[in-house]
Protein backbone atom coordinates (compact mmCIF):
# COMPACT_ATOMS: atom_id res chain seq x y z
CA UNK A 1 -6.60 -6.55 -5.02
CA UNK A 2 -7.31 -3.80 -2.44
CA UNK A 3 -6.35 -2.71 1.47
CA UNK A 4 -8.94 -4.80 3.75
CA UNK A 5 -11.13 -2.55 5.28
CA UNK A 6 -10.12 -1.35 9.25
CA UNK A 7 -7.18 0.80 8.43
CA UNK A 8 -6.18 4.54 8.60
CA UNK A 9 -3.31 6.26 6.94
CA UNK A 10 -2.57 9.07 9.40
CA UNK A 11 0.37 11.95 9.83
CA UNK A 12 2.54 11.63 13.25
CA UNK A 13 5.57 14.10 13.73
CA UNK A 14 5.80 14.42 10.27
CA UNK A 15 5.55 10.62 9.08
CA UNK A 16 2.72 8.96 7.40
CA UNK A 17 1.87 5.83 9.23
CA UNK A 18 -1.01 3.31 8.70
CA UNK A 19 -2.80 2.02 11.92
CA UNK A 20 -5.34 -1.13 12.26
CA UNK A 21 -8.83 -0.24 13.68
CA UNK A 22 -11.36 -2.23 15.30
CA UNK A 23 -10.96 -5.86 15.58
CA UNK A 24 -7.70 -5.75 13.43
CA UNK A 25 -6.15 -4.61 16.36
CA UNK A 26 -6.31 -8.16 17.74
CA UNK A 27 -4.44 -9.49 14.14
CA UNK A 28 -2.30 -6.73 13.31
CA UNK A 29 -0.17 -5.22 16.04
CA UNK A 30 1.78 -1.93 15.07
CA UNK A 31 2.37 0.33 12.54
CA UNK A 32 3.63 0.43 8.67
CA UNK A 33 5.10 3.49 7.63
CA UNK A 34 4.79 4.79 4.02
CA UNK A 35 7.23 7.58 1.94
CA UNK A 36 5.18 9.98 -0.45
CA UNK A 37 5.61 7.04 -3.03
CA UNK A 38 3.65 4.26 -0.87
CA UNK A 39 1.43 6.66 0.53
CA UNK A 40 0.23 7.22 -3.02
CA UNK A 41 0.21 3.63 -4.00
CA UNK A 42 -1.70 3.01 -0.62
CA UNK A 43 -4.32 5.03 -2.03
CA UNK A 44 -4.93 3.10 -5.27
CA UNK A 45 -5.22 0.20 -3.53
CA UNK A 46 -8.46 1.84 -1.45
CA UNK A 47 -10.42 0.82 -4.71
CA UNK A 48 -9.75 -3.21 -6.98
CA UNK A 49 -6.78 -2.39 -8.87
CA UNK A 50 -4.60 -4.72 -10.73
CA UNK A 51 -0.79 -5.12 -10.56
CA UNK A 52 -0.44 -3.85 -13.80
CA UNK A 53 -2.47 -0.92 -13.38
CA UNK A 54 -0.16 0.13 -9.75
CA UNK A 55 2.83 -0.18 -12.41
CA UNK A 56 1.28 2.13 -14.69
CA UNK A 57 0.08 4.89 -12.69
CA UNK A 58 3.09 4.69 -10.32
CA UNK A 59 5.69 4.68 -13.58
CA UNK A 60 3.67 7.75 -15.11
CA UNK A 61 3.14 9.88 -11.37
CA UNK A 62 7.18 9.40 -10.31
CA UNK A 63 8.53 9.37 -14.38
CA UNK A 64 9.61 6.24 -13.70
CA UNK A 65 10.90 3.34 -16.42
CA UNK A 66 8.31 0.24 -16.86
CA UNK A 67 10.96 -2.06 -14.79
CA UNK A 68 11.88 0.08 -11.86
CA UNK A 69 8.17 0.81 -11.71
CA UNK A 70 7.48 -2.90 -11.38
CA UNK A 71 10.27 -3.47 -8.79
CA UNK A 72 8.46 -0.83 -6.27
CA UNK A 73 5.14 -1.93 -6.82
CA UNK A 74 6.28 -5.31 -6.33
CA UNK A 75 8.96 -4.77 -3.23
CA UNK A 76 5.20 -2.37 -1.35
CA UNK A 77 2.95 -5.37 -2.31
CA UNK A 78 5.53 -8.06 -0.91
CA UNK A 79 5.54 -6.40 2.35
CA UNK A 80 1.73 -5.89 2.27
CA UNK A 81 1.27 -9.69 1.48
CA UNK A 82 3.22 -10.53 4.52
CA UNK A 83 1.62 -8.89 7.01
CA UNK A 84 -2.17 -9.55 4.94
CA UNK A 85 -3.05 -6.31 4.57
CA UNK A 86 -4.72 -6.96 1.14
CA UNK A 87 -7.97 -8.88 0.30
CA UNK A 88 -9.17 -10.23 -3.41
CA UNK A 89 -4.89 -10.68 -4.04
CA UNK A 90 -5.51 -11.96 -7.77
């Protein structure tokens, strides 16, 4: 899985927000904002990664335990499911 291609992660008043370009401002109205934690899952997910591979790298980055690991990656992909920000979901 990986971000489709059109947005921009971008720092506003000290906030990191992500913003549709081009035509995905027709699908995707407003703006998802992301803590130090999503920011730097946002940018695995510029390149295919796996599920198990966010887990892994977020886990060994934060010092995080296998399970709480898994509970952020899943809780950041849930809400980038919902508003289809990600293409090839496997």
């Amino acid at each position: 899985m990986k971000i489709k291609e059109g947005f921009v992660v971008r720092e506003i008043a000290d906030s990191i927000v992500v913003v549709p370009t081009g035509d995905l401002l027709k699908e995707y109205r407003g703006m998802l904002t992301l803590n130090k934690s999503g920011q730097f899952i946002w940018q695995l997910l510029q390149n295919e990664v796996t599920e198990e591979e966010l887990i892994a790298k977020l886990a060994e980055k934060y010092h995080l335990e296998q399970e709480k690991a898994k509970a952020d990656i899943e809780a950041f992909l849930h809400t980038l499911r919902e508003k289809k920000i990600l293409e090839n979901d496997l």
